[in-house]
PDB file of N, CA and C in Angstrom:
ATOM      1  N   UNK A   1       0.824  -1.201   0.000  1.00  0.00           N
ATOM      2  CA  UNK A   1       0.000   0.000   0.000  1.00  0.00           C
ATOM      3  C   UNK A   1       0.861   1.255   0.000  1.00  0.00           C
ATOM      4  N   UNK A   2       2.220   1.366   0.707  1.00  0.00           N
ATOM      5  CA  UNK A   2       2.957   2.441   0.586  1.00  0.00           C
ATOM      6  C   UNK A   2       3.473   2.801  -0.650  1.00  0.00           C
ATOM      7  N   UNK A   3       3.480   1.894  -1.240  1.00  0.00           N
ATOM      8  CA  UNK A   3       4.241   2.269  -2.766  1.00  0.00           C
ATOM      9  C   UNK A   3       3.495   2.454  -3.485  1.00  0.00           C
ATOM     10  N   UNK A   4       2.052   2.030  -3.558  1.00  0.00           N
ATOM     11  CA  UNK A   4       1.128   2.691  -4.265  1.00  0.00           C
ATOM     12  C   UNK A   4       0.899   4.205  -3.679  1.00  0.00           C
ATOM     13  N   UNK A   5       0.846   4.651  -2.420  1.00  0.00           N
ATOM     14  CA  UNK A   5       0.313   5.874  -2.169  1.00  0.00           C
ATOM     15  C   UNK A   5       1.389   6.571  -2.843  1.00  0.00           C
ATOM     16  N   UNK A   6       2.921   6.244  -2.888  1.00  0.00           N
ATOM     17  CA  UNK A   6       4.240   7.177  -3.339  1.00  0.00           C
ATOM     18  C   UNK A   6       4.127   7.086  -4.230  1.00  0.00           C
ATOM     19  N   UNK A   7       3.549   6.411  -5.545  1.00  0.00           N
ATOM     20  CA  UNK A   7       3.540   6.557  -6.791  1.00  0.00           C
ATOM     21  C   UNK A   7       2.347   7.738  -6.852  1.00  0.00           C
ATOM     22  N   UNK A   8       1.128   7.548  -6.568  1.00  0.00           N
ATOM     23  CA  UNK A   8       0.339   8.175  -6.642  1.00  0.00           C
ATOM     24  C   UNK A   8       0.414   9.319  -6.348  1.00  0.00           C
ATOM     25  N   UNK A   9       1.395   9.876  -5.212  1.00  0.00           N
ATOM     26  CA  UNK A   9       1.437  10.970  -4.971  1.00  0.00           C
ATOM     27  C   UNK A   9       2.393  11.634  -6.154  1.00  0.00           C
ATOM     28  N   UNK A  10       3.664  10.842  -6.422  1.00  0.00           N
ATOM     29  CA  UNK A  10       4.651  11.335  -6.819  1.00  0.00           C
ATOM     30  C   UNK A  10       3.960  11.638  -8.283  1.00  0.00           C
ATOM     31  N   UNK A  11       3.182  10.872  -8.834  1.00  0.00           N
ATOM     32  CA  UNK A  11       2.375  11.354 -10.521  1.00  0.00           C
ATOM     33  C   UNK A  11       1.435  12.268 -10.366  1.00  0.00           C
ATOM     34  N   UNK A  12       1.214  12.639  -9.227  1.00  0.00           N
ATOM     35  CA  UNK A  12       0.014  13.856  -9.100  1.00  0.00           C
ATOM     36  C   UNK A  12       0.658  14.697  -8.712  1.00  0.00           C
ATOM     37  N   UNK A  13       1.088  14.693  -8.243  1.00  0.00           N
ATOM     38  CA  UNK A  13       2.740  16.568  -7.583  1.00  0.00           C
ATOM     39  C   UNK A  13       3.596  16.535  -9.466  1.00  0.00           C
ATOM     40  N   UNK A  14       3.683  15.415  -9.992  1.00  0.00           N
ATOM     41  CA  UNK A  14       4.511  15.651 -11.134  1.00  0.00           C
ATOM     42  C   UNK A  14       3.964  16.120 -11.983  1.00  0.00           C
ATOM     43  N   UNK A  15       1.947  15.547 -12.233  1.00  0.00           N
ATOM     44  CA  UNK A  15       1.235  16.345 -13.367  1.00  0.00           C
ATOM     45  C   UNK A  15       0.947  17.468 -12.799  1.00  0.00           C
ATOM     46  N   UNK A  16       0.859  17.942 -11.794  1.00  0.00           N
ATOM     47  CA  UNK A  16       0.357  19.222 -11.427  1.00  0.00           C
ATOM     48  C   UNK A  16       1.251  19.800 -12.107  1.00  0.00           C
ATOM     49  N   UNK A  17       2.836  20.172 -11.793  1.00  0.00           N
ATOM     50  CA  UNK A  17       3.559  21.141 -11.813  1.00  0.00           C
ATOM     51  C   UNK A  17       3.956  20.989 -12.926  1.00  0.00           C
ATOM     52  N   UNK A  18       3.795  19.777 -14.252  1.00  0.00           N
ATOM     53  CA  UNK A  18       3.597  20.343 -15.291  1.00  0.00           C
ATOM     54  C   UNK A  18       2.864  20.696 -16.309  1.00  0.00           C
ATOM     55  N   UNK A  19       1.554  20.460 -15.258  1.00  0.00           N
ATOM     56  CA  UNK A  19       0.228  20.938 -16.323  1.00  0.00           C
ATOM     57  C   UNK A  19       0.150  23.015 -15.616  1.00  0.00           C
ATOM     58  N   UNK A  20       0.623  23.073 -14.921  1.00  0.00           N
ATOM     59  CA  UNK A  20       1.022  24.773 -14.479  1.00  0.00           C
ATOM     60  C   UNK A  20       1.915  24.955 -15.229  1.00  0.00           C
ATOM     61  N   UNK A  21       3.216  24.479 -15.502  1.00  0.00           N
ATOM     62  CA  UNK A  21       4.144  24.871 -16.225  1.00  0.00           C
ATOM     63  C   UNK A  21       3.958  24.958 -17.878  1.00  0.00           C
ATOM     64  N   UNK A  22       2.570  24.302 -18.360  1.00  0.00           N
ATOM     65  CA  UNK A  22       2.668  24.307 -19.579  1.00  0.00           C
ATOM     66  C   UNK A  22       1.328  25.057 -20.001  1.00  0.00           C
ATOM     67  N   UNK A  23       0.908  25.814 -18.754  1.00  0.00           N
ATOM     68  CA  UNK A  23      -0.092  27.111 -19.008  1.00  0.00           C
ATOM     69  C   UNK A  23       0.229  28.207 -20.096  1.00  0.00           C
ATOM     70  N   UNK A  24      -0.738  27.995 -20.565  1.00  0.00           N
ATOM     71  CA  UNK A  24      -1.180  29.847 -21.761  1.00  0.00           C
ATOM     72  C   UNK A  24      -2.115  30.541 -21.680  1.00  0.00           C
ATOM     73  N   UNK A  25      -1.528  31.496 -21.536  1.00  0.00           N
ATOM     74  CA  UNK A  25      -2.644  32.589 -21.118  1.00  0.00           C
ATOM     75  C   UNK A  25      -3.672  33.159 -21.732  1.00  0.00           C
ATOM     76  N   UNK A  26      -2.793  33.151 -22.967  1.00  0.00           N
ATOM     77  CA  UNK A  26      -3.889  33.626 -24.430  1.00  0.00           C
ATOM     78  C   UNK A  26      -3.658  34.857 -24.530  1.00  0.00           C
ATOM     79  N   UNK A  27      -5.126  35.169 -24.145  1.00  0.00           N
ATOM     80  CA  UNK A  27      -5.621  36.681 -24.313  1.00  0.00           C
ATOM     81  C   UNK A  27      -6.299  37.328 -22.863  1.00  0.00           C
ATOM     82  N   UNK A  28      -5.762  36.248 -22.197  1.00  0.00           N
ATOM     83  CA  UNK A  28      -5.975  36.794 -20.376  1.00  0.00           C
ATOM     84  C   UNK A  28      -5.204  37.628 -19.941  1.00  0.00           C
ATOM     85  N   UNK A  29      -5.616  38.426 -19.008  1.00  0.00           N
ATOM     86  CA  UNK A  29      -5.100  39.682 -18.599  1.00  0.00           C
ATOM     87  C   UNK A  29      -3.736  38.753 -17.697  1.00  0.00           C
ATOM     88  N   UNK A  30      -2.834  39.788 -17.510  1.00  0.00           N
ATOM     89  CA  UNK A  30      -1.409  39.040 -16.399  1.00  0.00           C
ATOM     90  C   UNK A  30      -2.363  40.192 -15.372  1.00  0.00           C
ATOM     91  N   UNK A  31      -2.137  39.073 -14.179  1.00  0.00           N
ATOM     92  CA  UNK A  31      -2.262  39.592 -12.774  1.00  0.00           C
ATOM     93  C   UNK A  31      -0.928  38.958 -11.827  1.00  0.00           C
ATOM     94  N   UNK A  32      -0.139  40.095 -11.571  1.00  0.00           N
ATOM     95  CA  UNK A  32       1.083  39.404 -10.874  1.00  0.00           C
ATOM     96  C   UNK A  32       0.258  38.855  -9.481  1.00  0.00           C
ATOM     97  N   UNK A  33      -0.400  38.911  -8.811  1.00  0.00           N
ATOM     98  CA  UNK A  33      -1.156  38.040  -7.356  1.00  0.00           C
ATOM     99  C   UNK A  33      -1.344  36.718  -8.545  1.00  0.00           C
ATOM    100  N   UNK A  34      -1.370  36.296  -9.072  1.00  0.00           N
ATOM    101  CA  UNK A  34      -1.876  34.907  -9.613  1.00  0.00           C
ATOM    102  C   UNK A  34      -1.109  34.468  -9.602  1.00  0.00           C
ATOM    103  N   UNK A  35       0.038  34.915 -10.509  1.00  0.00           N
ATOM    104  CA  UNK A  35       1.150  34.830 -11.399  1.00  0.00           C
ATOM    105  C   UNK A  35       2.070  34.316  -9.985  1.00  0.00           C
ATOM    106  N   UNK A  36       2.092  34.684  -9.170  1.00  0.00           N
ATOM    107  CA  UNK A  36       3.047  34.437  -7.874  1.00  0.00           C
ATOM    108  C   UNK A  36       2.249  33.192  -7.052  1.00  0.00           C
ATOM    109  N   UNK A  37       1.288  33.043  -7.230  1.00  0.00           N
ATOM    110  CA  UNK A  37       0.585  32.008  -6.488  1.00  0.00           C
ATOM    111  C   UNK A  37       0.896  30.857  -7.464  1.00  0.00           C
ATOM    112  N   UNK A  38       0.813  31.069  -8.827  1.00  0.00           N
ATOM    113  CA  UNK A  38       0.862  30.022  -9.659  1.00  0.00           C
ATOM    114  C   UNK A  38       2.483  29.734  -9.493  1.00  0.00           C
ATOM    115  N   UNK A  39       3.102  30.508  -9.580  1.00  0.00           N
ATOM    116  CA  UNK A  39       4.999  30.172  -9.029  1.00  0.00           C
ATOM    117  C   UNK A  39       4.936  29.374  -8.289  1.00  0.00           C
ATOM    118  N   UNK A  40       4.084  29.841  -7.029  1.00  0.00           N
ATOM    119  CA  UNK A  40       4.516  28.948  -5.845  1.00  0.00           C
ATOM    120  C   UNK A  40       3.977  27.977  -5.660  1.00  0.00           C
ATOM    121  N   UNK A  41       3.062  27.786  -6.171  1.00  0.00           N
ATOM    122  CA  UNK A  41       2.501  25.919  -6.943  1.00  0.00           C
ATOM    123  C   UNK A  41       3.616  25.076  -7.650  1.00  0.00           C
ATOM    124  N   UNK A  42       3.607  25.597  -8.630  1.00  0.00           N
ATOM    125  CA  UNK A  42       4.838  24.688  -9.462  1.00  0.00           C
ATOM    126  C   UNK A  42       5.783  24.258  -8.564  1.00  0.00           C
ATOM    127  N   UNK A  43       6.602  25.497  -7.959  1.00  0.00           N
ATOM    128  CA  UNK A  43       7.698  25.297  -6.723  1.00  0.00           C
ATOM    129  C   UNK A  43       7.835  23.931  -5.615  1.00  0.00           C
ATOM    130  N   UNK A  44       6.365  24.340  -5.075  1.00  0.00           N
ATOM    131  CA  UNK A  44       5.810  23.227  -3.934  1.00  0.00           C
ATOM    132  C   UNK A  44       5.821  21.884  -4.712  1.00  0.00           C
ATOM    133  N   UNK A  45       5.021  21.866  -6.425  1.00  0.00           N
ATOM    134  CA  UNK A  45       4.381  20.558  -6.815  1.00  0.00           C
ATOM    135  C   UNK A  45       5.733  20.098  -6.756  1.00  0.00           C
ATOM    136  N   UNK A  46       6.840  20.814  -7.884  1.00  0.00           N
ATOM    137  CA  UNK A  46       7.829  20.068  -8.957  1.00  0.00           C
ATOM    138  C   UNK A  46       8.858  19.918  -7.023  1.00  0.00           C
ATOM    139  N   UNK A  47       8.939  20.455  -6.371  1.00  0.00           N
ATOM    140  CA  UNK A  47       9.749  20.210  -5.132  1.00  0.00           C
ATOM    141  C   UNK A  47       9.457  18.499  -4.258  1.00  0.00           C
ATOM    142  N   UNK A  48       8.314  18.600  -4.204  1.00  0.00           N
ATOM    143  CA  UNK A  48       7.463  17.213  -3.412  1.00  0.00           C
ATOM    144  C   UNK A  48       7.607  16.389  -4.661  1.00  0.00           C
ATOM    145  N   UNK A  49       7.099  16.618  -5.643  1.00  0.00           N
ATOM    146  CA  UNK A  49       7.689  15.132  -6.496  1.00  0.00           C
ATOM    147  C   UNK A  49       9.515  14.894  -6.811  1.00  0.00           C
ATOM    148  N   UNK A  50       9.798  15.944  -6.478  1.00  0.00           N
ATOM    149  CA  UNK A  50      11.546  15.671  -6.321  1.00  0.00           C
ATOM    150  C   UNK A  50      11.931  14.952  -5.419  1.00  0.00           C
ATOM    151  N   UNK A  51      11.655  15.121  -4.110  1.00  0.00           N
ATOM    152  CA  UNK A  51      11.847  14.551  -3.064  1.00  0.00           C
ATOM    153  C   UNK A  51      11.346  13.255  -2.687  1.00  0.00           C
ATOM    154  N   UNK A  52       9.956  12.892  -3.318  1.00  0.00           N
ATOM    155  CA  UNK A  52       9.484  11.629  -3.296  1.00  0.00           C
ATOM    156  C   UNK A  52      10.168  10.398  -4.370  1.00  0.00           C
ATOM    157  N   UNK A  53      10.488  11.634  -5.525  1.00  0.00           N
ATOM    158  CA  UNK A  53      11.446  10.265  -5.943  1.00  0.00           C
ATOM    159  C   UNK A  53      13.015   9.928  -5.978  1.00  0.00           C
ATOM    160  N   UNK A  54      13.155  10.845  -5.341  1.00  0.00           N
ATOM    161  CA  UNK A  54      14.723  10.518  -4.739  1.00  0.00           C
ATOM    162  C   UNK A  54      14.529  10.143  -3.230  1.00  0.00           C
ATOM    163  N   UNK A  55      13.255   9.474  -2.859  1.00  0.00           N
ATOM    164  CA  UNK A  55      13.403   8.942  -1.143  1.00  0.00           C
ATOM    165  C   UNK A  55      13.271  10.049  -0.035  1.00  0.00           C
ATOM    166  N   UNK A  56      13.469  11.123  -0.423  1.00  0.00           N
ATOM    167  CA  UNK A  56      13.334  11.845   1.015  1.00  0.00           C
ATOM    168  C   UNK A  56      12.690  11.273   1.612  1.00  0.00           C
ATOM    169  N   UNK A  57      11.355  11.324   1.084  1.00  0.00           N
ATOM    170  CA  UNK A  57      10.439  11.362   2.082  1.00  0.00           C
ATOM    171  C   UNK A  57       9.369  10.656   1.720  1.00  0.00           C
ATOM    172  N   UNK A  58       7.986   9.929   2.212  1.00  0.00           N
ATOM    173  CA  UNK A  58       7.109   9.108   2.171  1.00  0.00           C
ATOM    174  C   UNK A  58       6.141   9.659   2.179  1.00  0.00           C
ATOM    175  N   UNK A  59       4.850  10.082   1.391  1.00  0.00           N
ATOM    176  CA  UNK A  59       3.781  10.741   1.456  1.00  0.00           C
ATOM    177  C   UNK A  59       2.724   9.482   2.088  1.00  0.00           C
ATOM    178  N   UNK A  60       1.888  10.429   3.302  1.00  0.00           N
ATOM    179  CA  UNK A  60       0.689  10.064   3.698  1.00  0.00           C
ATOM    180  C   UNK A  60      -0.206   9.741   3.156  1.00  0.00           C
ATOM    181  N   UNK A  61      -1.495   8.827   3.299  1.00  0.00           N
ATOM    182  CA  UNK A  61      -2.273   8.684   2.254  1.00  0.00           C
ATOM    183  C   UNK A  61      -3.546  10.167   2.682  1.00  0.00           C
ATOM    184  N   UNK A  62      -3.364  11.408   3.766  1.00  0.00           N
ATOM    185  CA  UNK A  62      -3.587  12.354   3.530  1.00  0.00           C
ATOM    186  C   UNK A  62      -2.992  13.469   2.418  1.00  0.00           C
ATOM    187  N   UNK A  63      -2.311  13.607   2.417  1.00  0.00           N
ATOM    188  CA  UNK A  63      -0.660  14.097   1.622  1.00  0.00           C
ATOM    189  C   UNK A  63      -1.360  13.463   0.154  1.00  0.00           C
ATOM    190  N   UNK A  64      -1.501  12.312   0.207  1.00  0.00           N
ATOM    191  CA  UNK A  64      -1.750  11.718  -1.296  1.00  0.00           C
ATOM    192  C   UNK A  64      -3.254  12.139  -1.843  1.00  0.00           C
ATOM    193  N   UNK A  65      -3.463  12.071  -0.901  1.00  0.00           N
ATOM    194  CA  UNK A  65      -5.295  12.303  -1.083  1.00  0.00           C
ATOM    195  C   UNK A  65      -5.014  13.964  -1.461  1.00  0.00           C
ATOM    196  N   UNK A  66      -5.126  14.521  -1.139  1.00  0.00           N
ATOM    197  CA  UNK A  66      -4.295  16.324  -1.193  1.00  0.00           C
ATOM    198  C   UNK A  66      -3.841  16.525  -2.733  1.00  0.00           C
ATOM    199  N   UNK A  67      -2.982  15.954  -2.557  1.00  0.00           N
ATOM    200  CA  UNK A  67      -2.061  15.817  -4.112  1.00  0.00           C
ATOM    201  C   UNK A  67      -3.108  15.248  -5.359  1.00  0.00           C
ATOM    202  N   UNK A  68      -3.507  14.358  -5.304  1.00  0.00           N
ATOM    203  CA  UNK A  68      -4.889  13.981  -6.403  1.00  0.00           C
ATOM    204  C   UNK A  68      -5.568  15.243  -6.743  1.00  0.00           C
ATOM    205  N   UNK A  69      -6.186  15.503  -5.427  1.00  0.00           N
ATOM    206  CA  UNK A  69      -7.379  16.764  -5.621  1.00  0.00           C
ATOM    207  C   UNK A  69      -6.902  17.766  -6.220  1.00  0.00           C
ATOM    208  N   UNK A  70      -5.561  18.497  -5.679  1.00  0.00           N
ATOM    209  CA  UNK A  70      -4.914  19.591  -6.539  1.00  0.00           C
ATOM    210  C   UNK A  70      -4.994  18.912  -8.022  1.00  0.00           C
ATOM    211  N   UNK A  71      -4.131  17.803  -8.432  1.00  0.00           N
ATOM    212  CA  UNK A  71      -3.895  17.270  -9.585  1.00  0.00           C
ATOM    213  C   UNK A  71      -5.231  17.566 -10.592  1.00  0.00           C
ATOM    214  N   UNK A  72      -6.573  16.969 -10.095  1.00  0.00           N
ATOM    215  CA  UNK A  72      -7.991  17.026 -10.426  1.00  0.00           C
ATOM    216  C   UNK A  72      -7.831  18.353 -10.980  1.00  0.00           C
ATOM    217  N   UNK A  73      -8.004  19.312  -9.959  1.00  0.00           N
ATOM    218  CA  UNK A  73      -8.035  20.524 -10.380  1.00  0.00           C
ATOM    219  C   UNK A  73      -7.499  21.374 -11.737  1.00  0.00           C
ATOM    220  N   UNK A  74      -5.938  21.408 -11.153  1.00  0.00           N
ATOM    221  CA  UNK A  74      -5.079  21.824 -12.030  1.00  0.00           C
ATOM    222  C   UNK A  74      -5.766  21.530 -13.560  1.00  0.00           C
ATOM    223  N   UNK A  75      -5.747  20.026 -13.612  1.00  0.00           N
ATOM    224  CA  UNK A  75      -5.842  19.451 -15.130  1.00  0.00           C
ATOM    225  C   UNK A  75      -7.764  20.296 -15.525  1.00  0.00           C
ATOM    226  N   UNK A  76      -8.640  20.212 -14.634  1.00  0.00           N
ATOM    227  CA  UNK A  76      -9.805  20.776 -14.830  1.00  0.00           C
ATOM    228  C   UNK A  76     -10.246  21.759 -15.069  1.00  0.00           C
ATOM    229  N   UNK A  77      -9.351  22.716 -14.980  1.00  0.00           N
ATOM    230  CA  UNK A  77      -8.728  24.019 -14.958  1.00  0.00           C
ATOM    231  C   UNK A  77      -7.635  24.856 -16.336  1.00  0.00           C
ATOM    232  N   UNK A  78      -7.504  23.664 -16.490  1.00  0.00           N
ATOM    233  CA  UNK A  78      -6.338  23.403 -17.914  1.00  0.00           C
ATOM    234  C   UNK A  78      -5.334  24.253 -17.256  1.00  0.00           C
ATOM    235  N   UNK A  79      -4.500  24.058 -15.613  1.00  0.00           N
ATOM    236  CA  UNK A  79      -3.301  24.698 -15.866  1.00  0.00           C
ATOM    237  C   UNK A  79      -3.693  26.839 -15.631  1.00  0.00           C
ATOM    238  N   UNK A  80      -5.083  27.104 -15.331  1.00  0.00           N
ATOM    239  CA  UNK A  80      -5.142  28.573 -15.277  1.00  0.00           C
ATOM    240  C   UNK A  80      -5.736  28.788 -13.275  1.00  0.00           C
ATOM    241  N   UNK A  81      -4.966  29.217 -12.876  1.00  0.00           N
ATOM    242  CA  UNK A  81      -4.482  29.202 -11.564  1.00  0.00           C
ATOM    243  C   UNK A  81      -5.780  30.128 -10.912  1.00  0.00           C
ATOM    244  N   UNK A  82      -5.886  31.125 -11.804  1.00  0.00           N
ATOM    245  CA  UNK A  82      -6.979  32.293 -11.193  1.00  0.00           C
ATOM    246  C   UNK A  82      -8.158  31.485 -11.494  1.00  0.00           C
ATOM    247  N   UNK A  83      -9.008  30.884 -12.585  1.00  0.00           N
ATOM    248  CA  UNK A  83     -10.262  29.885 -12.081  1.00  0.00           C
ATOM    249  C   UNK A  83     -10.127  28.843 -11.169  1.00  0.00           C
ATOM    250  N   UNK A  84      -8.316  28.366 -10.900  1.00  0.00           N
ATOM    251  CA  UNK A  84      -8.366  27.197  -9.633  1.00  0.00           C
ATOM    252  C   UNK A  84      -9.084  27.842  -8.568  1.00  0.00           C
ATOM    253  N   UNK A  85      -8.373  29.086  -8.055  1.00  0.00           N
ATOM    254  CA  UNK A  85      -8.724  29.817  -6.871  1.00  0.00           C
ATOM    255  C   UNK A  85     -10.285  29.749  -7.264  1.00  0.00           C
ATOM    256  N   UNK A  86     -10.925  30.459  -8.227  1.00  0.00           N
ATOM    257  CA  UNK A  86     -12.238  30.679  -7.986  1.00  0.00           C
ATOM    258  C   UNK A  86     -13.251  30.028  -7.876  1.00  0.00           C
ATOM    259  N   UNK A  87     -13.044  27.942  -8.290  1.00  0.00           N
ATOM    260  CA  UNK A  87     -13.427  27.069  -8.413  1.00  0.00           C
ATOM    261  C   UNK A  87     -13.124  26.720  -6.790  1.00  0.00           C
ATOM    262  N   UNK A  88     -12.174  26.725  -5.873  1.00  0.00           N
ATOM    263  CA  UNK A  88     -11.892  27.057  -4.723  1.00  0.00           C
ATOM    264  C   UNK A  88     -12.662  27.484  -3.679  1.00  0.00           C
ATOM    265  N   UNK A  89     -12.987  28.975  -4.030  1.00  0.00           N
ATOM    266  CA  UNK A  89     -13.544  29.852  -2.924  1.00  0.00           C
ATOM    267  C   UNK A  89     -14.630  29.746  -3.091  1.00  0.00           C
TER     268      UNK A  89
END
């Protein structure tokens, strides 16, 4: 069961931060408050799937459960950070 939750986590922290990283904006306005929230997503995602697959560390099946839902999102969202938040609040 642990190695399923570390895979699971580690492919959902990995699609997150590159379904953010492979965002377009189009013809959307830049709002630097997004733009910095969306940084610090990628940061957190592409950081926790670094660490999970070089062993640091062992994700919870809270932690994993967490990581899905963002993942859900992100991809539901196509990657645009300001409808995550508003799908959110």
């Amino acid at each position: 069961m642990s190695k399923a939750l570390t895979m699971l986590a580690l492919l959902s922290y990995a699609s997150t931060c590159l379904r953010l990283l492979c965002y377009r904006r189009g013809l959307a306005n830049h709002r630097m408050h997004i733009s910095l929230v969306a940084w610090l997503l990628i940061v957190a995602t592409g950081t926790s799937a670094l660490e999970i697959l070089l062993g640091l560390r062992h994700p919870s099946f809270g932690e994993t459960a967490v990581a899905l839902i963002l993942s859900y999102l992100a991809h539901r969202t196509q990657g645009n950070v300001a409808q995550l938040i508003r799908r959110i609040h």
